[in-house]
N, C-alpha and C. Protein backbone atom coordinates (compact mmCIF):
# COMPACT_ATOMS: atom_id res chain seq x y z
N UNK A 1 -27.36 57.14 240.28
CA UNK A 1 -28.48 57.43 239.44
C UNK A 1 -28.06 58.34 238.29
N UNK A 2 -27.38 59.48 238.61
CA UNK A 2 -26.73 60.18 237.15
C UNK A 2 -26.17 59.02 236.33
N UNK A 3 -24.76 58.40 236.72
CA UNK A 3 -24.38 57.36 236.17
C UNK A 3 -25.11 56.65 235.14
N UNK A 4 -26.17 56.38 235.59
CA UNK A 4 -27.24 55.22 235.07
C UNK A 4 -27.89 56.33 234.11
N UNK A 5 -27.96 57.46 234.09
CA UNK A 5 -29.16 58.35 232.99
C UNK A 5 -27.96 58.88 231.99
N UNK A 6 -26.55 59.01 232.58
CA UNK A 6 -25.55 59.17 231.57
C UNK A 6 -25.16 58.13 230.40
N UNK A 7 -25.16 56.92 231.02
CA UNK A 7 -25.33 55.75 230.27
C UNK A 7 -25.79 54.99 229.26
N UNK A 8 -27.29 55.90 230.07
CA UNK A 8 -28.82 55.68 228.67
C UNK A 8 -28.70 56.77 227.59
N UNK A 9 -28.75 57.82 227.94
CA UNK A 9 -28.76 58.91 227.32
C UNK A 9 -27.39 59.35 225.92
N UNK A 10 -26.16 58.60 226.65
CA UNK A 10 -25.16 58.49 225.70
C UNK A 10 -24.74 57.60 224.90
N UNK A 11 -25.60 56.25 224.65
CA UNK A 11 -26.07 55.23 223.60
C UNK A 11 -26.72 55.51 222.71
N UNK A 12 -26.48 55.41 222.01
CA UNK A 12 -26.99 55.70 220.44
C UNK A 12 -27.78 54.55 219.93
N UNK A 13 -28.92 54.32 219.31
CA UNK A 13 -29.62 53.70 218.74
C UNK A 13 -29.35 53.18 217.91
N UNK A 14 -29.38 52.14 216.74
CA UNK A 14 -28.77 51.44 215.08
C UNK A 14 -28.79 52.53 214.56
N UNK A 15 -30.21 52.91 214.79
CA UNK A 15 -31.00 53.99 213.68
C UNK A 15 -30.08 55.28 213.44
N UNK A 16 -29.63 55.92 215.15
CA UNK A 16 -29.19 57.13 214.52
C UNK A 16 -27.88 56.76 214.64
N UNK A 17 -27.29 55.05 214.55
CA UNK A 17 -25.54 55.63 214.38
C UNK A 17 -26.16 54.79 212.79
N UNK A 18 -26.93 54.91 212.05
CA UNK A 18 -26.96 54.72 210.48
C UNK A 18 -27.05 55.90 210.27
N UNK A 19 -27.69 56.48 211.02
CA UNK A 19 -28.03 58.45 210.32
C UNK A 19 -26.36 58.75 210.12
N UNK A 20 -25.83 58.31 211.65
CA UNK A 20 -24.29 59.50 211.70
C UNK A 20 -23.49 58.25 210.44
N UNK A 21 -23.54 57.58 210.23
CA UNK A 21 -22.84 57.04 209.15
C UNK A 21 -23.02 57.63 207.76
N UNK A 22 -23.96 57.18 207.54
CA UNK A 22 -25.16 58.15 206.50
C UNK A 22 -24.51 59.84 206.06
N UNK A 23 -24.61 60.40 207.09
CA UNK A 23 -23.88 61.97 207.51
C UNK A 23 -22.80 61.84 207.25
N UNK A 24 -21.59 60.97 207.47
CA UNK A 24 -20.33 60.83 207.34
C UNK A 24 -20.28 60.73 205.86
N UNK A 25 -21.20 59.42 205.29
CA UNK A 25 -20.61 59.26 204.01
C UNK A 25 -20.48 60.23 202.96
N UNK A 26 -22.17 60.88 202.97
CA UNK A 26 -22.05 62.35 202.77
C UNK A 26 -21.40 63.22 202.59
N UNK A 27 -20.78 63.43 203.91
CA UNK A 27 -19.98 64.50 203.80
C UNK A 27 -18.56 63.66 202.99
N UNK A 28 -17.68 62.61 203.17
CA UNK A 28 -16.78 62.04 202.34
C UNK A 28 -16.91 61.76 200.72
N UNK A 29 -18.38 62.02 200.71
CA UNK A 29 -18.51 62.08 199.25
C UNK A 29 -18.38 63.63 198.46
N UNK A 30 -19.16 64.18 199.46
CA UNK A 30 -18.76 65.63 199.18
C UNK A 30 -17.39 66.40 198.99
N UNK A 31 -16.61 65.93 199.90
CA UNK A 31 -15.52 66.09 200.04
C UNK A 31 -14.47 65.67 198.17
N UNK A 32 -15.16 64.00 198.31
CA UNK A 32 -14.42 63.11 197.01
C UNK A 32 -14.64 63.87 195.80
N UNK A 33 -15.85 64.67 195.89
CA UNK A 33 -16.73 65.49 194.63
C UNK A 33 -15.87 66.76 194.19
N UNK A 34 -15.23 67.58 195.43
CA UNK A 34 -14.84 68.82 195.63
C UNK A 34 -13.23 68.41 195.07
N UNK A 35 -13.03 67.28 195.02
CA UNK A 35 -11.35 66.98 195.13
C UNK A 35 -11.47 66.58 193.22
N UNK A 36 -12.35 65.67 192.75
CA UNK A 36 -12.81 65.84 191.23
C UNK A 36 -12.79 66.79 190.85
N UNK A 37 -13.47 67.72 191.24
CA UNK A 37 -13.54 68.98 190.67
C UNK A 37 -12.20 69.71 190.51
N UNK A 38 -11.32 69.46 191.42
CA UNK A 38 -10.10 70.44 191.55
C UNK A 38 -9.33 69.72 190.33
N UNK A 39 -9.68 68.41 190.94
CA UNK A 39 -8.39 67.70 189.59
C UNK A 39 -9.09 67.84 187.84
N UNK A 40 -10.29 67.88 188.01
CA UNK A 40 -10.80 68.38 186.58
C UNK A 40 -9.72 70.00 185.89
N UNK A 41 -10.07 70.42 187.55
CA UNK A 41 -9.49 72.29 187.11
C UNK A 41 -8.65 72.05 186.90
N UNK A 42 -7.39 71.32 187.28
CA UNK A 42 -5.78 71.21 187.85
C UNK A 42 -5.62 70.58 186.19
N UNK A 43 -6.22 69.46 185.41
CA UNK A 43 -6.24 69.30 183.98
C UNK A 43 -6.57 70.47 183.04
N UNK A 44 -7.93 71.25 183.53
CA UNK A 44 -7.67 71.96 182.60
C UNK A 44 -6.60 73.12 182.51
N UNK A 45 -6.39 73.52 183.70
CA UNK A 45 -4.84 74.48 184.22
C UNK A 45 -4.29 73.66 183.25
N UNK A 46 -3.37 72.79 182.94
CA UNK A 46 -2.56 72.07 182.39
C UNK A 46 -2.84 72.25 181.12
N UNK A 47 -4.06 72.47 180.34
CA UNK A 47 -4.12 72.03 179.33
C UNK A 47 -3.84 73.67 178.69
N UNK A 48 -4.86 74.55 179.50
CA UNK A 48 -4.57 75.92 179.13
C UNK A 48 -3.35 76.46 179.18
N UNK A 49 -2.22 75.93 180.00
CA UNK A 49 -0.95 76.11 179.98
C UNK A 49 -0.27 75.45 179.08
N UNK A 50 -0.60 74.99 178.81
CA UNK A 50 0.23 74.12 177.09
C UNK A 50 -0.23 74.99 176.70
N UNK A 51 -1.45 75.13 175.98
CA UNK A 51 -1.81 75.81 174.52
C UNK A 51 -1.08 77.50 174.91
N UNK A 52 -1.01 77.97 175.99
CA UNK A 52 -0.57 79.20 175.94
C UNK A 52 0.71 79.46 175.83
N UNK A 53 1.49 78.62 175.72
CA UNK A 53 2.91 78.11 176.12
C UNK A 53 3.39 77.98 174.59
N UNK A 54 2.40 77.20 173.89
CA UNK A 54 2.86 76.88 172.50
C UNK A 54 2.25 78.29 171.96
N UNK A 55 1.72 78.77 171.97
CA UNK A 55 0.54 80.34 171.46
C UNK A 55 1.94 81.11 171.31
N UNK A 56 2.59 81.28 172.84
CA UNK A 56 3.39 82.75 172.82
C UNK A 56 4.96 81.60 172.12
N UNK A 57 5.33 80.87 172.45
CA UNK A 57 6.42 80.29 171.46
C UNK A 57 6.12 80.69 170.09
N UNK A 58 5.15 80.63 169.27
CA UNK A 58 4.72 80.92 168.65
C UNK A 58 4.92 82.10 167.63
N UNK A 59 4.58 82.96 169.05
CA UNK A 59 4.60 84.87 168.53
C UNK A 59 5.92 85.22 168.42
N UNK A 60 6.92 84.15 169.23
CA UNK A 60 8.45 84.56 169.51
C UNK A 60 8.85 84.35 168.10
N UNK A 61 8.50 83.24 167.89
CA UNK A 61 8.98 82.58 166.44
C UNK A 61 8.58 84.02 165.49
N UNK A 62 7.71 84.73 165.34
CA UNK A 62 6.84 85.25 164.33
C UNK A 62 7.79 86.93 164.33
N UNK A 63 7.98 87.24 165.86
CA UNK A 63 8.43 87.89 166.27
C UNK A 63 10.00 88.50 165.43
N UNK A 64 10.46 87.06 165.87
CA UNK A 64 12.06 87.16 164.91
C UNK A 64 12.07 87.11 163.86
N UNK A 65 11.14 86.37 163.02
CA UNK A 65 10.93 86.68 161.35
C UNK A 65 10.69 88.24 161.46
N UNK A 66 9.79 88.69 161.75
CA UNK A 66 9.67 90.15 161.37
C UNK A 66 10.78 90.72 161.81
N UNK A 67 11.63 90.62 162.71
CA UNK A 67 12.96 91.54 163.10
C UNK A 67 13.66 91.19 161.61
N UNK A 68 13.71 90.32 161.20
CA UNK A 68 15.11 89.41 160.44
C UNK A 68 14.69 90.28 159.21
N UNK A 69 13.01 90.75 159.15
CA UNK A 69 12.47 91.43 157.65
C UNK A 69 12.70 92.54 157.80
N UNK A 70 12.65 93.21 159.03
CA UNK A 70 12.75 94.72 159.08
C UNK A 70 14.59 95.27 159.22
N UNK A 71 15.50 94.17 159.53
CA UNK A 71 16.84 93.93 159.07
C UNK A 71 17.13 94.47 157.64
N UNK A 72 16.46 93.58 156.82
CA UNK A 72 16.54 93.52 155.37
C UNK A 72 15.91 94.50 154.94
N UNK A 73 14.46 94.89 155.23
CA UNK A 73 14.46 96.67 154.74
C UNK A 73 15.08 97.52 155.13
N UNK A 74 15.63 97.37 156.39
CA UNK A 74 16.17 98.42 156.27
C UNK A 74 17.63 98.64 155.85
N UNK A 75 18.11 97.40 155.48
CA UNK A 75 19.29 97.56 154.25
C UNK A 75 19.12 98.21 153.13
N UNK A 76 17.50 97.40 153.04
CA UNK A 76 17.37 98.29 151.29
C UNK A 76 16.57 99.76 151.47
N UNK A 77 16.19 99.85 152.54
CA UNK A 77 15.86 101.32 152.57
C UNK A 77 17.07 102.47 152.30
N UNK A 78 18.11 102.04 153.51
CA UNK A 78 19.61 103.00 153.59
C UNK A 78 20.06 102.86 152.32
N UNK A 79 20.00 101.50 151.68
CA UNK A 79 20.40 101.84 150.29
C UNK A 79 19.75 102.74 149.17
N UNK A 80 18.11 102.75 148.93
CA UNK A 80 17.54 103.05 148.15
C UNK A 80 17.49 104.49 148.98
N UNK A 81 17.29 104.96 150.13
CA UNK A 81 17.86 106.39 150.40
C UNK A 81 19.28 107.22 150.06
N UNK A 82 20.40 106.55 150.54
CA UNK A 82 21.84 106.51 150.16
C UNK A 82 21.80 106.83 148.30
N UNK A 83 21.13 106.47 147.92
CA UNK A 83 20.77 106.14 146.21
C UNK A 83 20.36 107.55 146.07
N UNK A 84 18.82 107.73 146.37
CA UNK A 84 18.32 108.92 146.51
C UNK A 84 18.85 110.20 146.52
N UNK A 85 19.58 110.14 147.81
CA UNK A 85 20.48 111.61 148.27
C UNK A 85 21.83 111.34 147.20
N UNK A 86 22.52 110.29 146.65
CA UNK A 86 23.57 110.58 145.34
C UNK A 86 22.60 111.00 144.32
N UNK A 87 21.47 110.48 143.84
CA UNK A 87 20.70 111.84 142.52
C UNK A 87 20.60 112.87 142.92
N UNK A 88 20.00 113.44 144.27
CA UNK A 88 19.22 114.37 144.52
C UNK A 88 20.99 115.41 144.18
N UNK A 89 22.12 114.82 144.96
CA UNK A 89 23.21 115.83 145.41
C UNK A 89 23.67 115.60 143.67
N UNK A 90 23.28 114.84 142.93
CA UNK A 90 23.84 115.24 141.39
C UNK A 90 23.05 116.29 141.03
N UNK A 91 21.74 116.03 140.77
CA UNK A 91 20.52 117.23 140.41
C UNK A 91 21.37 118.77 141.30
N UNK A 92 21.42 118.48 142.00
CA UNK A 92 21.53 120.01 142.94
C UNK A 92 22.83 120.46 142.10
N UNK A 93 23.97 119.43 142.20
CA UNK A 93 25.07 120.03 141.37
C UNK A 93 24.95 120.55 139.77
N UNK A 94 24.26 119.69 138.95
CA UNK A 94 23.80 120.34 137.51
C UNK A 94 23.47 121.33 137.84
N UNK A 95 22.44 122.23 138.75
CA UNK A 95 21.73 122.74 138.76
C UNK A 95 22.32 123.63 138.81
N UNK A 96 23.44 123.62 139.94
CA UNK A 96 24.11 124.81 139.86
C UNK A 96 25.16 125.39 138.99
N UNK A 97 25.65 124.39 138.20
CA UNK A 97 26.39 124.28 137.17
C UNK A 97 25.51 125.18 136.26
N UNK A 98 24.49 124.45 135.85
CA UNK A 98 23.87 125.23 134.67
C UNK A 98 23.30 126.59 134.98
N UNK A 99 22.99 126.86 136.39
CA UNK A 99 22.75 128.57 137.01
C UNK A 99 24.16 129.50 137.14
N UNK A 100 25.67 128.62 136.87
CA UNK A 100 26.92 129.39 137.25
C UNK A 100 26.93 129.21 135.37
N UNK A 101 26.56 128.67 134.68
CA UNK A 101 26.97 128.85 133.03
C UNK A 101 26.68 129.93 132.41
């Protein structure tokens, strides 16, 4: 007699193995939805990693121009200083020339 009420009781109806199908698909769609979504993110990851990739290549590039400029001033700085301190050390020498005359 258990046998026989285990039997009945653990058959499932059309109805509710359409529900548990129903439930399944559900959830596999949910699932299919959550996995879109990642691969949407996983593109845009990709895409934001290019543009940031080319962004800082970019600054590197921009980077070494300004070294290559601040090279070159400061050639012509040491020069136009170097320049400077030969007037300034002539001035000082007249100066004293014309204070020893």
């Amino acid at each position: 007699m258990f046998m026989v009420g285990t039997v009945f009781t653990g058959r499932q109806t059309a109805a509710e193995k359409e529900q548990a199908d129903q439930d399944r698909l559900e959830a596999a769609q949910a699932t299919l939805d959550a996995a879109a979504d990642k691969l949407a993110t996983a593109e845009e990851w990709r895409a934001f990693k290019t543009e940031s990739e080319e962004k800082i290549n970019d600054i590197e590039i921009r980077i070494a121009e300004l070294k290559e400029k601040m090279k070159i001033l400061a050639r012509y700085w040491m020069g136009y200083t170097l320049n400077g301190l030969k007037r300034w050390n002539k001035n000082r020498d007249l100066r004293t020339k014309m204070a020893n005359y």
